[in-house]
PDB file of N, CA and C in Angstrom:
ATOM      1  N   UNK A   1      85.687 118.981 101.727  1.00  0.00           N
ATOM      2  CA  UNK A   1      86.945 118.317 101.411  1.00  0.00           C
ATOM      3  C   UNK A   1      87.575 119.005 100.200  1.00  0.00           C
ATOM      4  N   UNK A   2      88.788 119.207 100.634  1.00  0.00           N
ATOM      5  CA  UNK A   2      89.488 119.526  99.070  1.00  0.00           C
ATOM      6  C   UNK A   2      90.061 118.443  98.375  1.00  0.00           C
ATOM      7  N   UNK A   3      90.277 119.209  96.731  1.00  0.00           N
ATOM      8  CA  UNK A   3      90.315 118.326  96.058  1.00  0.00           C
ATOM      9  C   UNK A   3      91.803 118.282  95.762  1.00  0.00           C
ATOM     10  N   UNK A   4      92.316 116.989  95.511  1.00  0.00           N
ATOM     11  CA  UNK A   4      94.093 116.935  95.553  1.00  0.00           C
ATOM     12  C   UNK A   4      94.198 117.239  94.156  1.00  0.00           C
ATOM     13  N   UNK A   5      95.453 117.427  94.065  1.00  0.00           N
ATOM     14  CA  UNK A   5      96.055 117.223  92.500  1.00  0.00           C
ATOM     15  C   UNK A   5      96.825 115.576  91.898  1.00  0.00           C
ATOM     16  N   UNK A   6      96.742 115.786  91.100  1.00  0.00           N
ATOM     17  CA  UNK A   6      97.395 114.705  90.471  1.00  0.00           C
ATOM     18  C   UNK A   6      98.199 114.281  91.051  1.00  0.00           C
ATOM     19  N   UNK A   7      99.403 115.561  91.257  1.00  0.00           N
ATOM     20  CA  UNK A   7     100.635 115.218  91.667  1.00  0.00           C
ATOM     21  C   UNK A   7     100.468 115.120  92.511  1.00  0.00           C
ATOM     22  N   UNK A   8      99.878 115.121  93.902  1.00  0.00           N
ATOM     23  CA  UNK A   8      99.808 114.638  95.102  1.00  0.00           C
ATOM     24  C   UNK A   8      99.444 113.185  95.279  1.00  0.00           C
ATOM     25  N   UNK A   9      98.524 113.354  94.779  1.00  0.00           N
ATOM     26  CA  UNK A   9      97.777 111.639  94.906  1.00  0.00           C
ATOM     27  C   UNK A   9      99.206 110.534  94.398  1.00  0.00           C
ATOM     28  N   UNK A  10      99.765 110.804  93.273  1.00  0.00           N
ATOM     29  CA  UNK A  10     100.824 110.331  92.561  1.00  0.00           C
ATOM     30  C   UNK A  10     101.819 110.376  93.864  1.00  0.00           C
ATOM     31  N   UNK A  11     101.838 111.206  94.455  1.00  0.00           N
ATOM     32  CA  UNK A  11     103.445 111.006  95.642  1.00  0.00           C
ATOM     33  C   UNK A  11     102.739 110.497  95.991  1.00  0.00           C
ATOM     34  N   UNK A  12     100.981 110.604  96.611  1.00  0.00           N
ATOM     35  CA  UNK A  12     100.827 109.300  98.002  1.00  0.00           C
ATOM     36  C   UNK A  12     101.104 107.961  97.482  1.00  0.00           C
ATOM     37  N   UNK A  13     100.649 107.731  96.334  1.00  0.00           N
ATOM     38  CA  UNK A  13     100.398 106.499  95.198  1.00  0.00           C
ATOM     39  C   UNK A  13     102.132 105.405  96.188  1.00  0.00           C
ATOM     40  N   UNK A  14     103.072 106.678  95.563  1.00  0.00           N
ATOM     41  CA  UNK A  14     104.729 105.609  95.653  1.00  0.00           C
ATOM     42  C   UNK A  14     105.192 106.017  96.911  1.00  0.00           C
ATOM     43  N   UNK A  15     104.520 107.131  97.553  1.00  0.00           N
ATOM     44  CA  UNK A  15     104.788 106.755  99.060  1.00  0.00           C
ATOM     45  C   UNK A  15     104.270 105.030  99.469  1.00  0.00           C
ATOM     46  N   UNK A  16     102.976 105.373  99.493  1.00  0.00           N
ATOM     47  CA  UNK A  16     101.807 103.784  99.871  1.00  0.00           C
ATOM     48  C   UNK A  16     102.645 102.383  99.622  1.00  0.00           C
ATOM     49  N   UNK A  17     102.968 102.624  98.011  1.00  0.00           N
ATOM     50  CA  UNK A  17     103.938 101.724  97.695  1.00  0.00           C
ATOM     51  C   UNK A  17     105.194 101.419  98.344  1.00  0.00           C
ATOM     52  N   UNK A  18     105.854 102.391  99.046  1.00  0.00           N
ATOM     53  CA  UNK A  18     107.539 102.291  99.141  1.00  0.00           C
ATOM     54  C   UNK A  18     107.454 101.506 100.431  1.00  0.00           C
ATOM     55  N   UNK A  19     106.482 102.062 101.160  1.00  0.00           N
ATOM     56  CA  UNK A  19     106.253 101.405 102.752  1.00  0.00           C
ATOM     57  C   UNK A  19     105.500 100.286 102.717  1.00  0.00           C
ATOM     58  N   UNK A  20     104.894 100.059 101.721  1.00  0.00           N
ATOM     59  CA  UNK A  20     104.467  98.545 101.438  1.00  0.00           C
ATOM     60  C   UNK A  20     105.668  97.510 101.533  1.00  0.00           C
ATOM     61  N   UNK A  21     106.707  98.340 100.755  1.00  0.00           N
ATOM     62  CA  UNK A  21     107.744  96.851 100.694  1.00  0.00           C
ATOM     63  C   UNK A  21     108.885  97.253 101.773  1.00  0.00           C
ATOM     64  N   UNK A  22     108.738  98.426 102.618  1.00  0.00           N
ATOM     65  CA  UNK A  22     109.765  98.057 103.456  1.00  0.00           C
ATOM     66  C   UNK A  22     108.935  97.485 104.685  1.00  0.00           C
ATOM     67  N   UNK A  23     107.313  97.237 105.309  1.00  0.00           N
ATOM     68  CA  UNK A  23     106.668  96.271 105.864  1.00  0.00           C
ATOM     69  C   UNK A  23     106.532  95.371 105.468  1.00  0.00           C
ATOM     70  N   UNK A  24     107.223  95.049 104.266  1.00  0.00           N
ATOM     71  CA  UNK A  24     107.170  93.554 104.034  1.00  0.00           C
ATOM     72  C   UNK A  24     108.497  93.129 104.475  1.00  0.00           C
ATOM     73  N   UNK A  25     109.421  94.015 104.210  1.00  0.00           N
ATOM     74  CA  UNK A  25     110.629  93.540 104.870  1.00  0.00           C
ATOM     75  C   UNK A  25     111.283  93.481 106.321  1.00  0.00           C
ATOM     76  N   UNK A  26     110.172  94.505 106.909  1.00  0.00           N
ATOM     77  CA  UNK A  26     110.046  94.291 108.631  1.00  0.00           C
ATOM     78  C   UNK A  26     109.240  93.096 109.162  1.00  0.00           C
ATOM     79  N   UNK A  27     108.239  92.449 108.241  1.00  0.00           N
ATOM     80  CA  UNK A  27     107.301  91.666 108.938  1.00  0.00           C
ATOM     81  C   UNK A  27     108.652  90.280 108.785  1.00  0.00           C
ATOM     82  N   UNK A  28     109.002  90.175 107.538  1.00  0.00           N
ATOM     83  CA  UNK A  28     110.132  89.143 107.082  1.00  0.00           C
ATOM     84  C   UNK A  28     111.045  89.173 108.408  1.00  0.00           C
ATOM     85  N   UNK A  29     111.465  90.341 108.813  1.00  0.00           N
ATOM     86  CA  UNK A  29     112.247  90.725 110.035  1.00  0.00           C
ATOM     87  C   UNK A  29     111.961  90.293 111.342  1.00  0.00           C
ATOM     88  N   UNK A  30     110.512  90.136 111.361  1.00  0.00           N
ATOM     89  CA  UNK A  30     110.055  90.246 112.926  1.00  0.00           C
ATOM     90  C   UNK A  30     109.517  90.975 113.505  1.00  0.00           C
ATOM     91  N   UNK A  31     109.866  92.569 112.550  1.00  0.00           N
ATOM     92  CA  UNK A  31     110.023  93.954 113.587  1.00  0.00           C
ATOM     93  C   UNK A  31     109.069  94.467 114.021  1.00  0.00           C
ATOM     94  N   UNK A  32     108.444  94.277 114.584  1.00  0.00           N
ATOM     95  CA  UNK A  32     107.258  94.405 114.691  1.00  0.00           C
ATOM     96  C   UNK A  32     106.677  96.129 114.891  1.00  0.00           C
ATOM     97  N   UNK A  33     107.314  96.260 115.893  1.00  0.00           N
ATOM     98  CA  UNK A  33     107.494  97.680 116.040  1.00  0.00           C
ATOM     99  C   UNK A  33     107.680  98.683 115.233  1.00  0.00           C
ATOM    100  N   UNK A  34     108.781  98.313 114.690  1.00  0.00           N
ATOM    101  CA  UNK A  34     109.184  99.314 113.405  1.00  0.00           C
ATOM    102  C   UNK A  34     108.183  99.525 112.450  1.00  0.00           C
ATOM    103  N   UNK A  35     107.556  98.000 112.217  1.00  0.00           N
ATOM    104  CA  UNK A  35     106.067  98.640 111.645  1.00  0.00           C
ATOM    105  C   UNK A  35     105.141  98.931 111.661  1.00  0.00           C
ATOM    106  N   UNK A  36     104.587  99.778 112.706  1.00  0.00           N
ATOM    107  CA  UNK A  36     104.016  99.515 113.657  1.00  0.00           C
ATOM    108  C   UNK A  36     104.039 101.475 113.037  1.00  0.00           C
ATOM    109  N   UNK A  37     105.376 101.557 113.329  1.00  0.00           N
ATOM    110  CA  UNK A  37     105.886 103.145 113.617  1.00  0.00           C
ATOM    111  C   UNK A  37     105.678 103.462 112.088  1.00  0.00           C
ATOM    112  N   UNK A  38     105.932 102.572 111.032  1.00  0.00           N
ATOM    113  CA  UNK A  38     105.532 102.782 109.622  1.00  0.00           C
ATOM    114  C   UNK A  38     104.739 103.151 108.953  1.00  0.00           C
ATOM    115  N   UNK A  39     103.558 102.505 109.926  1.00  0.00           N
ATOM    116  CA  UNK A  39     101.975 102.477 109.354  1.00  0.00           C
ATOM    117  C   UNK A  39     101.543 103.180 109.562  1.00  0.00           C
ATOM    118  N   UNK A  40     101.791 103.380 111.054  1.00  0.00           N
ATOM    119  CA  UNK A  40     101.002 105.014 111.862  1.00  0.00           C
ATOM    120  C   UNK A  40     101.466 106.033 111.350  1.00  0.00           C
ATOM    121  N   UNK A  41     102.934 106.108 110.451  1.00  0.00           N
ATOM    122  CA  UNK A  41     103.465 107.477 109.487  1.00  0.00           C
ATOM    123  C   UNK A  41     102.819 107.179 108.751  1.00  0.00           C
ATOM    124  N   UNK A  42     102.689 106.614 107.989  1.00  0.00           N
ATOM    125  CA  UNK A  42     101.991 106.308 106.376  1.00  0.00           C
ATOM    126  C   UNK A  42     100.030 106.737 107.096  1.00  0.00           C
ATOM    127  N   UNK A  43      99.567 106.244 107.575  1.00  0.00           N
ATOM    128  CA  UNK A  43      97.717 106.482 107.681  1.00  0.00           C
ATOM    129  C   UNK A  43      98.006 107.841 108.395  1.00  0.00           C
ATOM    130  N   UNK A  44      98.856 108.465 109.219  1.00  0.00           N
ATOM    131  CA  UNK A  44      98.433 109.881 109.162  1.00  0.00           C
ATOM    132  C   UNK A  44      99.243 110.744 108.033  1.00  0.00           C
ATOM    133  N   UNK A  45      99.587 110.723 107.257  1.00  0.00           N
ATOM    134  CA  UNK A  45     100.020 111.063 105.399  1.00  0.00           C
ATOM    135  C   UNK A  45      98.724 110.732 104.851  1.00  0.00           C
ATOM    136  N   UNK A  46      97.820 109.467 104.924  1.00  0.00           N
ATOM    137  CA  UNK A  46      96.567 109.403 104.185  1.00  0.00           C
ATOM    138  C   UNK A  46      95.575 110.185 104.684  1.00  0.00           C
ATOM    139  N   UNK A  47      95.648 110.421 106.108  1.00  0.00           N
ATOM    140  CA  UNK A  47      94.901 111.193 107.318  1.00  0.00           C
ATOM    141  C   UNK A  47      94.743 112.845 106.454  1.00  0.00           C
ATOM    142  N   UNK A  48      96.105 113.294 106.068  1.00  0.00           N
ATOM    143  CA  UNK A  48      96.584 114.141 105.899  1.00  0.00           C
ATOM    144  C   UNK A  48      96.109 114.683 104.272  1.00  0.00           C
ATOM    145  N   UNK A  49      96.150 114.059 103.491  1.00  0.00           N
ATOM    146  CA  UNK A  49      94.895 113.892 102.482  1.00  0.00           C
ATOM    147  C   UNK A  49      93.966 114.234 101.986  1.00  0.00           C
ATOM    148  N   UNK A  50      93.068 114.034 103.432  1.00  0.00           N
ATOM    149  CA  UNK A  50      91.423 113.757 103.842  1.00  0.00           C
ATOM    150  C   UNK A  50      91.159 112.224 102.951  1.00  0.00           C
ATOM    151  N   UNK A  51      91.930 111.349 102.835  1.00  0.00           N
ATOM    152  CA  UNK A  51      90.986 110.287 101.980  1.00  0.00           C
ATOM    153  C   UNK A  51      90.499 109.338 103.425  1.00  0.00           C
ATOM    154  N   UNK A  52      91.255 109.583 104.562  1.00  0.00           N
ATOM    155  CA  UNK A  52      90.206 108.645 106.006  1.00  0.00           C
ATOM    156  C   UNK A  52      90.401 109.886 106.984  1.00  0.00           C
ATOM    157  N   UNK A  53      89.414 109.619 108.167  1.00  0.00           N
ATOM    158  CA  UNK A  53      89.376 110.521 108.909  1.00  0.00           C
ATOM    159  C   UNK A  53      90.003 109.950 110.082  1.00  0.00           C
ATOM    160  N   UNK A  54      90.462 110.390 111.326  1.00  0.00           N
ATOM    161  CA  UNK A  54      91.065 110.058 112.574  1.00  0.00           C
ATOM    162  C   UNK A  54      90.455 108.402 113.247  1.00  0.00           C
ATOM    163  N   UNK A  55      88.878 108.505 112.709  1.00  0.00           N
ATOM    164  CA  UNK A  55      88.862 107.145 113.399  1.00  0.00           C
ATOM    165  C   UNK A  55      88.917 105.793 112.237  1.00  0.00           C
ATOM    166  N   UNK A  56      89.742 106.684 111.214  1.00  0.00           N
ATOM    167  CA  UNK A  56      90.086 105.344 110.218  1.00  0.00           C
ATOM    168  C   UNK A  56      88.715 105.130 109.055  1.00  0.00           C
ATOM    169  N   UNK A  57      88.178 105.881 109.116  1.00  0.00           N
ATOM    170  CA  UNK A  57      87.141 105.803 108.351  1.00  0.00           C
ATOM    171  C   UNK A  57      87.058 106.477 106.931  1.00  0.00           C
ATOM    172  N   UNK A  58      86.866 105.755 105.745  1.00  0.00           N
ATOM    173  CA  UNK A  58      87.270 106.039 104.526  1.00  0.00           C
ATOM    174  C   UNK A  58      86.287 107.287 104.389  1.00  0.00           C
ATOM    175  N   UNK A  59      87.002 108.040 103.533  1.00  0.00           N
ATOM    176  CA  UNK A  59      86.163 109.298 103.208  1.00  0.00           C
ATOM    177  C   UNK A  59      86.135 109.501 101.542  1.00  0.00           C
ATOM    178  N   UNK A  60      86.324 108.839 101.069  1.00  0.00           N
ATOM    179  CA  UNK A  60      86.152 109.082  99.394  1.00  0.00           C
ATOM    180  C   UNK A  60      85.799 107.025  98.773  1.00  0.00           C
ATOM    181  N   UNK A  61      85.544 107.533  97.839  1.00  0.00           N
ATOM    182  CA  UNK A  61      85.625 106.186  97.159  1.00  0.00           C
ATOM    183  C   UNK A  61      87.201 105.412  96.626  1.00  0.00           C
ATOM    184  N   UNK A  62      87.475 103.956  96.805  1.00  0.00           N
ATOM    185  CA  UNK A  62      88.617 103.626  96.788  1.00  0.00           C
ATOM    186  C   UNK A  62      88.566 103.377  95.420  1.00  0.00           C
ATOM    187  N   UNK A  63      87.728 103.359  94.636  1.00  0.00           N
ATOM    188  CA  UNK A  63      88.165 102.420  93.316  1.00  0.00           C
ATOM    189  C   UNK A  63      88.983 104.008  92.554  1.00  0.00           C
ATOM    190  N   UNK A  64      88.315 105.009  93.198  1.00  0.00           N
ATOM    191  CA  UNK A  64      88.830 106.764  92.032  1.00  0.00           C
ATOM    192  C   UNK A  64      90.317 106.807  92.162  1.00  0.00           C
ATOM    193  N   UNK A  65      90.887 106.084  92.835  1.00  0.00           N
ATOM    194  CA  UNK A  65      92.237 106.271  93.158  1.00  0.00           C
ATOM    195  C   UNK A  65      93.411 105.078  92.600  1.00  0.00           C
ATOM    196  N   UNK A  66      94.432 105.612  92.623  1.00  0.00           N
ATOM    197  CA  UNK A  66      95.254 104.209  92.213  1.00  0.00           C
ATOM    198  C   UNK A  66      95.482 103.025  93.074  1.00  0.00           C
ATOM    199  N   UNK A  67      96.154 102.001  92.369  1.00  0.00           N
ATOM    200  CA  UNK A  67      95.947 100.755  92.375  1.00  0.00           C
ATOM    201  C   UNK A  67      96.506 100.684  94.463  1.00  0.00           C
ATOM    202  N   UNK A  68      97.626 100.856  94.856  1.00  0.00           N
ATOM    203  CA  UNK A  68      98.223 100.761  95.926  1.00  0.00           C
ATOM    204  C   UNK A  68      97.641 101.456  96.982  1.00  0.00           C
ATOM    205  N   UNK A  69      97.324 102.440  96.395  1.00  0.00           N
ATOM    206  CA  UNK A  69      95.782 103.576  97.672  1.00  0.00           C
ATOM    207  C   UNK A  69      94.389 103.296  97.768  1.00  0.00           C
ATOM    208  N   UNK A  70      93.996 102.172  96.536  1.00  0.00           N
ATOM    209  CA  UNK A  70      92.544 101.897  96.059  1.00  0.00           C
ATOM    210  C   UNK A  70      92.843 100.431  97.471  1.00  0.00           C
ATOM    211  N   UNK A  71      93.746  99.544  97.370  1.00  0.00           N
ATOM    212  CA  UNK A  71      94.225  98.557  97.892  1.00  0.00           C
ATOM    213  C   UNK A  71      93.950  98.797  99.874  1.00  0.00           C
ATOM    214  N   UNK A  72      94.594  99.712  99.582  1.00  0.00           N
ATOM    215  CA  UNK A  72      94.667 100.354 101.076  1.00  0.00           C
ATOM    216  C   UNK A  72      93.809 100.747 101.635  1.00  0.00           C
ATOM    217  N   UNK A  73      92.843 101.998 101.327  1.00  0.00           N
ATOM    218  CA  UNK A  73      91.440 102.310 101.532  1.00  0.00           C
ATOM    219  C   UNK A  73      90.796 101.115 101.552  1.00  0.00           C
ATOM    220  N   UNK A  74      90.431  99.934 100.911  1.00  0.00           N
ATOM    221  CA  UNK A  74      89.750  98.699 100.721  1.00  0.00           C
ATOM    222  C   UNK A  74      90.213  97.729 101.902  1.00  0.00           C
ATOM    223  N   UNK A  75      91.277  97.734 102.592  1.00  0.00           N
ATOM    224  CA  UNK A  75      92.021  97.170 103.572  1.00  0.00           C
ATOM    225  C   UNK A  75      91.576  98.095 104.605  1.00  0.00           C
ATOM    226  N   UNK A  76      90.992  99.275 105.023  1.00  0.00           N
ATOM    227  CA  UNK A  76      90.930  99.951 106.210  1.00  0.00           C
ATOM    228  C   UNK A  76      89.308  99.779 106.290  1.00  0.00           C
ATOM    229  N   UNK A  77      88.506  99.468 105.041  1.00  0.00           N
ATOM    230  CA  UNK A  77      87.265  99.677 104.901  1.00  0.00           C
ATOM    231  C   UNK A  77      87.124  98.084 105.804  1.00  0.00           C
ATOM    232  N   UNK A  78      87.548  96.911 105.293  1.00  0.00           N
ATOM    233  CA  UNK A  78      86.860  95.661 105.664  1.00  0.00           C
ATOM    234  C   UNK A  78      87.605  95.196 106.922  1.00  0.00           C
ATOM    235  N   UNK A  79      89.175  96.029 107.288  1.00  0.00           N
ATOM    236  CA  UNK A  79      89.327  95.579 108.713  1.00  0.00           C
ATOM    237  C   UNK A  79      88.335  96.262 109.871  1.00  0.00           C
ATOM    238  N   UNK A  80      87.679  97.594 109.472  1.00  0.00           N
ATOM    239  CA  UNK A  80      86.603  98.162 109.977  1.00  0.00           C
ATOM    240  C   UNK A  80      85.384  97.107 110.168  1.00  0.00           C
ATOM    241  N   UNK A  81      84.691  96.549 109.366  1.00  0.00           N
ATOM    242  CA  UNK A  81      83.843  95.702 108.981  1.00  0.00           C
ATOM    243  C   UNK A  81      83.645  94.532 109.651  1.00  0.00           C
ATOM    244  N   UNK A  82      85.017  94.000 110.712  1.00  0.00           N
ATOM    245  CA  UNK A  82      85.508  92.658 110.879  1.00  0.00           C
ATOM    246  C   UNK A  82      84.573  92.946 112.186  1.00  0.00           C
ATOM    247  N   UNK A  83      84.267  91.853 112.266  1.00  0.00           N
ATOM    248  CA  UNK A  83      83.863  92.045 113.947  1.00  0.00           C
ATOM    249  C   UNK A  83      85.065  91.589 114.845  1.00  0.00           C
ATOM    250  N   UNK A  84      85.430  92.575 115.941  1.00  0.00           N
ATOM    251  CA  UNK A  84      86.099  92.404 116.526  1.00  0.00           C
ATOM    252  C   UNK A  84      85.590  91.660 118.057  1.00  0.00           C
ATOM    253  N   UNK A  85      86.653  90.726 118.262  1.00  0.00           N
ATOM    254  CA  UNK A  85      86.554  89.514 119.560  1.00  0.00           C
ATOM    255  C   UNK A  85      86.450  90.175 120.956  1.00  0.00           C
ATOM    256  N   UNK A  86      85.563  90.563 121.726  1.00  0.00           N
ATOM    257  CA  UNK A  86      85.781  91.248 123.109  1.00  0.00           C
ATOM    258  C   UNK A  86      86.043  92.745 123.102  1.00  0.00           C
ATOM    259  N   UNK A  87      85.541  92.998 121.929  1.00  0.00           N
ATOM    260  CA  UNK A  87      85.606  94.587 121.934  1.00  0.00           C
ATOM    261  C   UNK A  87      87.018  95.109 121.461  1.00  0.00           C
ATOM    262  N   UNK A  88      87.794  94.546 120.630  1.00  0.00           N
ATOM    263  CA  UNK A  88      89.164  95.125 121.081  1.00  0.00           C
ATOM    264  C   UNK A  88      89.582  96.355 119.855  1.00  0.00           C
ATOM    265  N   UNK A  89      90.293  97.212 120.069  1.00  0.00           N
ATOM    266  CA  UNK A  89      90.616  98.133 119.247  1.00  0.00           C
ATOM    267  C   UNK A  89      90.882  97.663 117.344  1.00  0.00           C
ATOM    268  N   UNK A  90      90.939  97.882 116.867  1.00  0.00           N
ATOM    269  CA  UNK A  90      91.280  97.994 115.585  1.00  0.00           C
ATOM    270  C   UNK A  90      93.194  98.540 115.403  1.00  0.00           C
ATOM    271  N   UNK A  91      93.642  97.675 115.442  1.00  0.00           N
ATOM    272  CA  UNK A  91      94.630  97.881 115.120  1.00  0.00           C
ATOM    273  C   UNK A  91      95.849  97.716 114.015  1.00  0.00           C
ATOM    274  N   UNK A  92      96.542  98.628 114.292  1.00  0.00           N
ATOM    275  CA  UNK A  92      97.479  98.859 112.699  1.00  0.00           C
ATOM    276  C   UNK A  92      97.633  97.170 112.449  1.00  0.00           C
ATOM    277  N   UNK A  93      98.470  96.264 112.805  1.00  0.00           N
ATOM    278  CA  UNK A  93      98.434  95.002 112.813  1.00  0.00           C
ATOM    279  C   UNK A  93      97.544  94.267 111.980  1.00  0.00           C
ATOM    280  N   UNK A  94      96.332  94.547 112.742  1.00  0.00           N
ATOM    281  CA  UNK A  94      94.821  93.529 112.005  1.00  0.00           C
ATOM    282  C   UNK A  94      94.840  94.255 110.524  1.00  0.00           C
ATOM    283  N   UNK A  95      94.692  96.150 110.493  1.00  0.00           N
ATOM    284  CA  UNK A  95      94.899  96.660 109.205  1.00  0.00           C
ATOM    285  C   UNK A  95      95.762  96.175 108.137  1.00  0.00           C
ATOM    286  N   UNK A  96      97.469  95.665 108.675  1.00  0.00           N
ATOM    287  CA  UNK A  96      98.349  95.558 107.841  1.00  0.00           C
ATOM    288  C   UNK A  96      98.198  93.906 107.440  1.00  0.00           C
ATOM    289  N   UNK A  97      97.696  93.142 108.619  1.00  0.00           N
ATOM    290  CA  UNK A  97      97.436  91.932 107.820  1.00  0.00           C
ATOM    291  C   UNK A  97      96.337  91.356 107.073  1.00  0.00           C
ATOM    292  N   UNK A  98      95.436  92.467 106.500  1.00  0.00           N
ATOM    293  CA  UNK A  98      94.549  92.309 105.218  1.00  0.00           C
ATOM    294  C   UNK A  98      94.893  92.977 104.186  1.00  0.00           C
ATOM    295  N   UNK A  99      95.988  94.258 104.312  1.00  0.00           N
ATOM    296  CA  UNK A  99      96.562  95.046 103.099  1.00  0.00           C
ATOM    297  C   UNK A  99      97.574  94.324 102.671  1.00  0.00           C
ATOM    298  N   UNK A 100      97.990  93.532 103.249  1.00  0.00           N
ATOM    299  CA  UNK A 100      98.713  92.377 102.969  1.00  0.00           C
ATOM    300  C   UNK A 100      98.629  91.036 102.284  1.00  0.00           C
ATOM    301  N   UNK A 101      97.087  91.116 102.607  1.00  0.00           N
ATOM    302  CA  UNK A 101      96.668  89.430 102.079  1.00  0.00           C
ATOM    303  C   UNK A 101      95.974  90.002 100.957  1.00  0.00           C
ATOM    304  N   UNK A 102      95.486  91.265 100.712  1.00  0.00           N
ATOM    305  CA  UNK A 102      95.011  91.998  99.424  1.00  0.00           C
ATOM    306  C   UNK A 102      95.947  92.456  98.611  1.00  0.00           C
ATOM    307  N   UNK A 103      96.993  92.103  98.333  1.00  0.00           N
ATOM    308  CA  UNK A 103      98.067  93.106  97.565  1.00  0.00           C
ATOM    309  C   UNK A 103      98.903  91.886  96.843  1.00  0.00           C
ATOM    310  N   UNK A 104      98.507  91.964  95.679  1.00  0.00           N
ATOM    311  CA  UNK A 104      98.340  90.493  94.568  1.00  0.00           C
ATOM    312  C   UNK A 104     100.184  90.474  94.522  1.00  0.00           C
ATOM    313  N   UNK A 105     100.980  91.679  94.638  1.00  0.00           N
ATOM    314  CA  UNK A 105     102.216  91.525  94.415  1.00  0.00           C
ATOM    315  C   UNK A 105     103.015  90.965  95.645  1.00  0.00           C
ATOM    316  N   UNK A 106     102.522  91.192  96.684  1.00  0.00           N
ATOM    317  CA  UNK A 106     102.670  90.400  97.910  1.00  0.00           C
ATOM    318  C   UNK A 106     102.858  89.022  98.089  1.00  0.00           C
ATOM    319  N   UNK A 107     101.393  88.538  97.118  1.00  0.00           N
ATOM    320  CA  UNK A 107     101.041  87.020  97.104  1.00  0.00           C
ATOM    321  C   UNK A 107     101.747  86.466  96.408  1.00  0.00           C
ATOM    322  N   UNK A 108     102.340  87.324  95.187  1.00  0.00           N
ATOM    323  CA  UNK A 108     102.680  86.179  94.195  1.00  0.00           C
ATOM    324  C   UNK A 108     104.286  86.434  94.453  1.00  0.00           C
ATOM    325  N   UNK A 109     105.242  87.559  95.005  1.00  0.00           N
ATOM    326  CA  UNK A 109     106.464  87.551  94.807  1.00  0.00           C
ATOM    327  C   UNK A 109     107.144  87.052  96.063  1.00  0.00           C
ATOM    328  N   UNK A 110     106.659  87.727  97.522  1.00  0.00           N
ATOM    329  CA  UNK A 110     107.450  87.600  98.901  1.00  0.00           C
ATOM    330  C   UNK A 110     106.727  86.441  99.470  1.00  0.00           C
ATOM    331  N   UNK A 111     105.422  86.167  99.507  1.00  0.00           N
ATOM    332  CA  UNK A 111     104.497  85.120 100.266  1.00  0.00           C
ATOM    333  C   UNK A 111     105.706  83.600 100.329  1.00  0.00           C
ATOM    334  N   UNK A 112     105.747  83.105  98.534  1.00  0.00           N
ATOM    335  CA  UNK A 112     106.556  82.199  98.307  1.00  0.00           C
ATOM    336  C   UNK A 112     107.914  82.164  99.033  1.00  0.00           C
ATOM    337  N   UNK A 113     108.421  83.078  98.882  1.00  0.00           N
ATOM    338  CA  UNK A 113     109.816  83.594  99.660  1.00  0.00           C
ATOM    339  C   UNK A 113     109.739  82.918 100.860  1.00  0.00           C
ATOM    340  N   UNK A 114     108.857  83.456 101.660  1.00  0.00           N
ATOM    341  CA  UNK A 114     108.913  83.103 103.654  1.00  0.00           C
ATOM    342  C   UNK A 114     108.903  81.696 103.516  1.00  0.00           C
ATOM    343  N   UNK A 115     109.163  80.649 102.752  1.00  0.00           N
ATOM    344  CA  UNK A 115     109.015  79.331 103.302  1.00  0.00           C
ATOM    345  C   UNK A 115     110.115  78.695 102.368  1.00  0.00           C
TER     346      UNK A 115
END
C-alpha cells in the first residue's frame, strides 16, 4: 500500500464531508437514488485511496485518520459485522444508515429538523 500525503487525505477528509451533507439533503428529499449514485462515487474515491478494498473491507486503521473518514471507515467496518437477514448483500443504504446514526453532527443539527 502506498502511503498518501497529507494533502490528499485532507481533500478526502472535505470530500467525505461535502457528500455527507448533500445525503443528508437527499435522504431529507427522498432521493433515494441520487444517493445511492453519491455513495458509490464517494467509496470508490475511498476505494481509490487504498483505505477499503472492492469488497468494502477496511484496509488501514480508522482512528489514524480524520474525524469524517475515521467515522466512515467505522461505519463500513460494523455494517460488515451486522449479520445480514437471508443472506442479503451489504448495501450502500444499510452502510449510509449507520454513517448516519454515527455522525454526532447529524444527530444533533438535521435529526431534530425531520420532525
Amino acid at each position: 500500500m502506498t502511503k498518501h500525503s497529507n494533502e490528499q487525505l485532507q481533500e478526502l477528509e472535505v470530500e467525505i464531508e461535502q457528500t455527507l451533507y448533500t445525503l443528508i439533503d437527499l435522504e431529507l428529499e427522498e432521493n433515494y437514488a441520487t444517493m445511492n449514485t453519491h455513495f458509490a462515487q464517494l467509496l470508490a474515491k475511498v476505494q481509490g485511496a487504498q483505505l477499503i478494498d472492492y469488497k468494502l473491507d477496511v484496509l488501514v486503521e480508522p482512528q489514524a485518520f480524520a474525524t469524517e473518514t475515521c467515522i466512515l471507515l467505522e461505519s463500513l467496518i460494523e455494517a460488515k459485522a451486522r449479520p445480514n437477514k437471508r443472506h442479503r448483500l451489504l448495501t450502500h443504504r444499510m452502510i449510509l444508515k449507520i454513517w448516519l446514526r454515527k455522525n454526532q453532527r447529524f444527530m444533533r443539527e438535521f435529526l431534530p429538523q425531520m420532525f
